[in-house]
Protein backbone atom coordinates (compact mmCIF):
# COMPACT_ATOMS: atom_id res chain seq x y z
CA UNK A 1 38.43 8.17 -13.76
CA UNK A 2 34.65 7.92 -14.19
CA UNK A 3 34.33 7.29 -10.29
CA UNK A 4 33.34 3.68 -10.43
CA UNK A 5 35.59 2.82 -7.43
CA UNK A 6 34.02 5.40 -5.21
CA UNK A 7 30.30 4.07 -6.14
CA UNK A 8 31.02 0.61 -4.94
CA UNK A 9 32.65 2.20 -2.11
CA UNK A 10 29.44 4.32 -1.30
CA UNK A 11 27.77 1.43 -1.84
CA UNK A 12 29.21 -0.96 0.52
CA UNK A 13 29.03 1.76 3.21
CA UNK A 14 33.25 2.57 3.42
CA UNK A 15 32.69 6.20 2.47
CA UNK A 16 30.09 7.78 4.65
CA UNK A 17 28.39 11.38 2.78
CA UNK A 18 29.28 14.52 4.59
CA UNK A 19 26.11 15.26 3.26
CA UNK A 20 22.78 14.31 1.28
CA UNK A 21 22.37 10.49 1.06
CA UNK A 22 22.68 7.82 -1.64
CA UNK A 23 19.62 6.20 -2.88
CA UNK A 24 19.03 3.20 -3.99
CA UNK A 25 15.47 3.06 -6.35
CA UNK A 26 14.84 6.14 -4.69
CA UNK A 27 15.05 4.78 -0.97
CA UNK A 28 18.38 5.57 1.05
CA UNK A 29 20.43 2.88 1.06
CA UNK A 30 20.87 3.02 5.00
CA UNK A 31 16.93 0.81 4.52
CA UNK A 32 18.85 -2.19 2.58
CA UNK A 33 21.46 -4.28 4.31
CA UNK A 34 24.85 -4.78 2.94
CA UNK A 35 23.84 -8.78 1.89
CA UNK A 36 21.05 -7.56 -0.38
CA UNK A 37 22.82 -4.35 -1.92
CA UNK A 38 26.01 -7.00 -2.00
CA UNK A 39 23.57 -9.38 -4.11
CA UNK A 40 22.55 -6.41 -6.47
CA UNK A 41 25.94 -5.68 -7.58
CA UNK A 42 27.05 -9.05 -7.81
CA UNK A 43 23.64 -9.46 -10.23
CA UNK A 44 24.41 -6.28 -11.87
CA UNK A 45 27.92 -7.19 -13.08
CA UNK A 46 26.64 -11.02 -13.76
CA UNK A 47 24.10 -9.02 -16.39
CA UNK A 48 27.40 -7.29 -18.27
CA UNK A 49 29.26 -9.85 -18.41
CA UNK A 50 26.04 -12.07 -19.91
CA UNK A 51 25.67 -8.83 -22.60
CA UNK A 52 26.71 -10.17 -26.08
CA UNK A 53 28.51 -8.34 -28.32
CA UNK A 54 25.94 -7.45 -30.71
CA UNK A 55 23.78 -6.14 -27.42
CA UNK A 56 26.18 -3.83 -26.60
CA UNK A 57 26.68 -2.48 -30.37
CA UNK A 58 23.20 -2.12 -31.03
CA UNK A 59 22.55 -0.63 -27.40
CA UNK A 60 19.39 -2.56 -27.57
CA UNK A 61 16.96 -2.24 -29.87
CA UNK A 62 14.29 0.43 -29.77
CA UNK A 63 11.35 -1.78 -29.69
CA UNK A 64 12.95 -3.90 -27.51
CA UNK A 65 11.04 -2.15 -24.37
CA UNK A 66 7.48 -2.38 -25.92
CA UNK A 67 8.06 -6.31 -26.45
CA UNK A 68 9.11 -6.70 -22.70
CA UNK A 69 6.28 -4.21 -21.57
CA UNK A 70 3.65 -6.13 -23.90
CA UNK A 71 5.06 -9.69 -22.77
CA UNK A 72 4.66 -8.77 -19.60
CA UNK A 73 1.47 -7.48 -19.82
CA UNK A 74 0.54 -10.78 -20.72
CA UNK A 75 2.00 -12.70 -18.08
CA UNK A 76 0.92 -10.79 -15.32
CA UNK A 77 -2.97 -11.02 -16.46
CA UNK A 78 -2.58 -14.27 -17.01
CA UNK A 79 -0.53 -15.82 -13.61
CA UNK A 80 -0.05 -12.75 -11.50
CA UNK A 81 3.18 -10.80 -10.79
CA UNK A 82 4.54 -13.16 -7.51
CA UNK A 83 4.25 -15.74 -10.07
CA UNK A 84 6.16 -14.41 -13.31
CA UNK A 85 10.23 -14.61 -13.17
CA UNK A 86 12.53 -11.78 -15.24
CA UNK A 87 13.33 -15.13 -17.13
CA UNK A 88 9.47 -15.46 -18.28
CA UNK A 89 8.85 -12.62 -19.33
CA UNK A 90 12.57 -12.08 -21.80
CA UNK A 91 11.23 -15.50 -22.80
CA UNK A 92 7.90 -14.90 -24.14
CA UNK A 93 9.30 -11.62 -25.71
CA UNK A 94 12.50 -13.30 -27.39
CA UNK A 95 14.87 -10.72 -25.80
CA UNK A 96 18.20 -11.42 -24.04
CA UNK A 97 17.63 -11.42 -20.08
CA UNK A 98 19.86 -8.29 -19.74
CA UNK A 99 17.22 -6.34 -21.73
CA UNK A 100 14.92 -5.92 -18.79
CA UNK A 101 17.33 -4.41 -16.20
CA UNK A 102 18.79 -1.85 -19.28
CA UNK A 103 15.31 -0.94 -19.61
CA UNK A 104 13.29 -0.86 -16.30
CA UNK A 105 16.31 -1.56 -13.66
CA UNK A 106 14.48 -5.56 -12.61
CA UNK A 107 11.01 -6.98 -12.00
CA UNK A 108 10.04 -3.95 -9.72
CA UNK A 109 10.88 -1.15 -12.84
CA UNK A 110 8.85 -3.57 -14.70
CA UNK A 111 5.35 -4.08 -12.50
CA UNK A 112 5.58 -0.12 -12.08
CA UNK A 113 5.30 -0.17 -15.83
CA UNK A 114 2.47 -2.31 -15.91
CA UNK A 115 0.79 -0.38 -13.64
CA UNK A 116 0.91 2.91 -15.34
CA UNK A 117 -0.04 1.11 -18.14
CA UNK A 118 -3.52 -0.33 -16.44
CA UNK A 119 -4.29 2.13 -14.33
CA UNK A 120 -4.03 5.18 -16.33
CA UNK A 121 -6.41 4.24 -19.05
CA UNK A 122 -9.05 3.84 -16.41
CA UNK A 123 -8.45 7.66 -14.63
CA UNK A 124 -7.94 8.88 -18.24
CA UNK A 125 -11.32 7.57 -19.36
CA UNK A 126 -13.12 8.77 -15.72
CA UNK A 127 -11.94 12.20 -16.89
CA UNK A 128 -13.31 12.19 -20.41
CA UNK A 129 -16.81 10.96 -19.59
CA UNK A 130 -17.06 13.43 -16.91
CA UNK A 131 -15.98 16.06 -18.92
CA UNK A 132 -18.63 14.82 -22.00
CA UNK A 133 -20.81 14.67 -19.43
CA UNK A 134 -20.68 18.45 -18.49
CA UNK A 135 -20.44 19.34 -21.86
CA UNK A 136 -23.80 18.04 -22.66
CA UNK A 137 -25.09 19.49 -19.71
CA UNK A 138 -23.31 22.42 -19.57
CA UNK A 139 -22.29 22.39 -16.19
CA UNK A 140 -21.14 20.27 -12.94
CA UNK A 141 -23.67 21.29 -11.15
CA UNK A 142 -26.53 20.01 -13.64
CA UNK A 143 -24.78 16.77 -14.53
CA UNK A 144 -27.69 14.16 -12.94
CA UNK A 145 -25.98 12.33 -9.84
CA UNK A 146 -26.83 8.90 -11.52
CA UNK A 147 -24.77 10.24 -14.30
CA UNK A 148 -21.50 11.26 -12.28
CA UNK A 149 -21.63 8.03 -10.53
CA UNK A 150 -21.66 6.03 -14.22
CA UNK A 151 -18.77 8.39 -15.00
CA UNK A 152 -16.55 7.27 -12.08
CA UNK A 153 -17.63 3.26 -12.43
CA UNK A 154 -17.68 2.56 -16.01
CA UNK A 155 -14.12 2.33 -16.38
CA UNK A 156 -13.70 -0.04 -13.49
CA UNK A 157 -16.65 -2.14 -14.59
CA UNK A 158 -15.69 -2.72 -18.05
CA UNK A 159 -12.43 -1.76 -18.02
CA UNK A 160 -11.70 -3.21 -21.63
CA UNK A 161 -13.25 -0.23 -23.14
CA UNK A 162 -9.64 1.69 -22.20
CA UNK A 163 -7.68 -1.48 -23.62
CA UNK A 164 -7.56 -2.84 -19.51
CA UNK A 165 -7.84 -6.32 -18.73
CA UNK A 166 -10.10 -6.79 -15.85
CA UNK A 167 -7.78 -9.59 -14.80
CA UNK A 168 -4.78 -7.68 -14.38
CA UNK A 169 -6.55 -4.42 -13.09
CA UNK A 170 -7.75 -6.96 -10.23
CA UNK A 171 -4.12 -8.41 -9.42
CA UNK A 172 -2.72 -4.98 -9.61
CA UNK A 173 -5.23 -4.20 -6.52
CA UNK A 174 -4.62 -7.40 -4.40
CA UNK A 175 -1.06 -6.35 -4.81
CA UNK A 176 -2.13 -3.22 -2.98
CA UNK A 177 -4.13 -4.64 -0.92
CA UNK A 178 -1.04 -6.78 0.28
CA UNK A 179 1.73 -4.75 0.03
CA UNK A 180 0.18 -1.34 1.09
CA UNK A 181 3.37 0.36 1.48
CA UNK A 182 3.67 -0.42 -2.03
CA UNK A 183 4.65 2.99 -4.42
CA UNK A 184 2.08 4.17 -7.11
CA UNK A 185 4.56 6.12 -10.47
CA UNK A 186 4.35 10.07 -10.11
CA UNK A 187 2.38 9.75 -13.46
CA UNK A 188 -0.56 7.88 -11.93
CA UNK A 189 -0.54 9.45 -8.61
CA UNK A 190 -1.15 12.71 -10.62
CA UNK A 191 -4.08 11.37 -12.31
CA UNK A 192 -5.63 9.99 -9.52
CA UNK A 193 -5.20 13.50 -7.42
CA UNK A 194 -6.84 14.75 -10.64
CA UNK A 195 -9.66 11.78 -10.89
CA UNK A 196 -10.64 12.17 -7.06
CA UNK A 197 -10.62 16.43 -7.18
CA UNK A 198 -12.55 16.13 -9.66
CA UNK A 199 -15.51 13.86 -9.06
CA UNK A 200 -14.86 15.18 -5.21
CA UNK A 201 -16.38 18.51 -6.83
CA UNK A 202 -18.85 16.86 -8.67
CA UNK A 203 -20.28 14.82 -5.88
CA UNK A 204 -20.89 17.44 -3.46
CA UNK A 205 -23.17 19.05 -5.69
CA UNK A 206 -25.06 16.48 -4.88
CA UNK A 207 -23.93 15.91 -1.49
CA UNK A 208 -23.63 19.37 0.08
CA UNK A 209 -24.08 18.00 4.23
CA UNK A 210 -20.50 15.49 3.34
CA UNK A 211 -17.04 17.05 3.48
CA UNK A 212 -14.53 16.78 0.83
CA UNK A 213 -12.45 13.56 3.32
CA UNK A 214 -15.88 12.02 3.52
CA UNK A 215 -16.94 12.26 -0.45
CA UNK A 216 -12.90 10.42 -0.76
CA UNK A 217 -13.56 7.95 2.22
CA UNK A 218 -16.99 7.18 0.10
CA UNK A 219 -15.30 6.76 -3.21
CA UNK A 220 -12.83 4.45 -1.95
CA UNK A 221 -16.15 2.04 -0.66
CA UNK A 222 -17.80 2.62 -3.54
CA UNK A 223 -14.76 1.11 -5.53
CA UNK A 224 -13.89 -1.13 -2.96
CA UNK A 225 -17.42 -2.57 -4.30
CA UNK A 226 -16.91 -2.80 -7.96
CA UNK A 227 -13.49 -5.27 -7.03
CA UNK A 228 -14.97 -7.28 -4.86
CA UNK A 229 -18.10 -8.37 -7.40
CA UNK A 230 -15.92 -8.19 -9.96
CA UNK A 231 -13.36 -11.12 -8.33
CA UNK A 232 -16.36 -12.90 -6.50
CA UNK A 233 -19.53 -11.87 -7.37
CA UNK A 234 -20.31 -15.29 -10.05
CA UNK A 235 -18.77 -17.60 -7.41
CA UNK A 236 -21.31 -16.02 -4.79
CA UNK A 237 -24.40 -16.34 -7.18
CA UNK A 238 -22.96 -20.04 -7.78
CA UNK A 239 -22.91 -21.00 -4.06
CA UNK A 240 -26.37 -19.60 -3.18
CA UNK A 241 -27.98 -20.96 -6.36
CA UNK A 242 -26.67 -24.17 -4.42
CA UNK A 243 -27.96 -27.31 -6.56
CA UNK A 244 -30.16 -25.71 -8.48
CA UNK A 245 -27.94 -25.00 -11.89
CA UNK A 246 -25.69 -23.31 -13.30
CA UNK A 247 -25.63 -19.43 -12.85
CA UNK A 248 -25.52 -17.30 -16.07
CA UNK A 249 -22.24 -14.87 -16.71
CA UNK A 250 -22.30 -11.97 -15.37
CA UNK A 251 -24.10 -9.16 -17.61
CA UNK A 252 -21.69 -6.19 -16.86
CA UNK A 253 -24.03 -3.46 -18.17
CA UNK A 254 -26.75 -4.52 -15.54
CA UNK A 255 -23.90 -4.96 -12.84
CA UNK A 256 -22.85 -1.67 -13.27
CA UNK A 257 -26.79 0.07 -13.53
CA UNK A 258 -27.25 -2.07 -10.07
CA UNK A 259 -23.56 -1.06 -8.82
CA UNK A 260 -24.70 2.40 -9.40
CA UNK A 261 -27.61 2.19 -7.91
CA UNK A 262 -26.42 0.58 -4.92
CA UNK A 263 -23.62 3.28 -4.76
CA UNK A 264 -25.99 5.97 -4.66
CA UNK A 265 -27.69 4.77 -1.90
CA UNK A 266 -24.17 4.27 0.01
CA UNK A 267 -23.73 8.17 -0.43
CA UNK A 268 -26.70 8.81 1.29
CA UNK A 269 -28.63 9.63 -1.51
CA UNK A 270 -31.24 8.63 -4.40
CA UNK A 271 -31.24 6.98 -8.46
CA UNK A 272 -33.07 9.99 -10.02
């Protein structure tokens, strides 16, 4: 009686709605074909019948997500996400394979958590050291361009100081790069409407002739820089040193004064 039968048959396309539509990870499920959304509940019932009894009485326990979320974290930073199976990661956290689907509906649930989880340290830490930096000015308008710019790269620079590993903050952006239909979480688009209003304000201070698209379309260059020198900038330093010796790691605090820098002049303006 709880309408089980009537799901499946929704699902499998022998009831068509009057009305509204039935989504599947919140895309209709008119964009999957019946083989894959077949698959899905054939994998879905396979993950029941796998529960064991103690799983089902304990309902999971509650740490159980942060040692999937953490594990994961791992294994993504460490081999990428193409690379690391649902199997890996309930592995390396000790949990039954179940677990993962219960608690972020597969792999894809999962890599949206990791996201969040990378990406929202970095906006969250733009934010504060803009808003220190008014504070100690007193205003937007008197915060020093060099200063706004530091704001906006530090985090991406040396993303560790907001508990991000550059190595996973860098896979996370090749997987956009790739997939580039790929979806962002509500929670992170929000900050990053909130990160790029923000310094958008703050930048036209500084660059009253540019419009607000322009000051965004500059942005995205500007950190369209900071990746690329951050995945290839030794290896190019490497090939031009040529034979002549090993080339030193990269000092991060000069790579982000020179990023700066170099930023500043992109805008169209100059280091003060």
């Amino acid at each position: 009686g709880a309408g089980k039968t009537t799901i499946l048959k929704l699902l499998m396309r022998y009831y068509v709605p009057d009305s509204g539509d039935v989504l599947i990870n919140g895309r209709s499920i008119n964009d999957y074909t019946l083989d894959s959304v077949s698959c899905e509940i054939i994998r879905a019932f396979k993950i029941v019948v796998d529960l064991t009894v103690i799983d089902r009485l304990n309902n999971f326990p509650v740490d159980t997500r942060e040692q999937i979320l953490d594990a994961a974290w791992n294994l993504f930073a460490e081999k990428g996400f193409e690379d690391v199976s649902v199997r890996d990661v309930t592995t390396a956290a000790g949990v039954n394979l179940a677990s993962v689907s219960y608690h972020f509906g597969g792999k894809e649930g999962l890599i949206q958590e990791a996201v969040k989880r990378c990406m929202n340290p970095i906006n969250q830490y733009r934010i504060k050291l803009l808003n220190e930096a008014v504070t100690e000015y007193g205003t937007i308008e008197k915060v020093p361009l060099e200063r706004v710019m530091t704001c906006f790269m530090r985090p991406v620079v040396l993303p560790e100081e907001c508990g991000v590993r550059a190595g996973l903050m860098l896979r996370l952006v090749a997987r956009y790069l790739i997939e580039s239909d790929y979806t962002i979480p509500a929670v992170s688009r929000h900050l990053y409407t909130e990160v790029f209003q923000a310094f958008t304000r703050a930048f036209l201070v500084h660059y009253p002739s540019l419009s607000s698209i322009q000051i965004v379309k500059h942005i995205v260059f500007a950190s369209g820089t900071v990746v690329y020198y951050h995945g290839l900038g030794k290896l190019a330093l490497q090939l031009s040193a040529g034979d002549q010796g090993e080339v030193e790691n990269i000092n991060r605090e000069e790579m982000l004064r020179e990023i700066v820098g170099f930023t500043i002049h992109g805008f169209g303006g100059k280091v003060e």
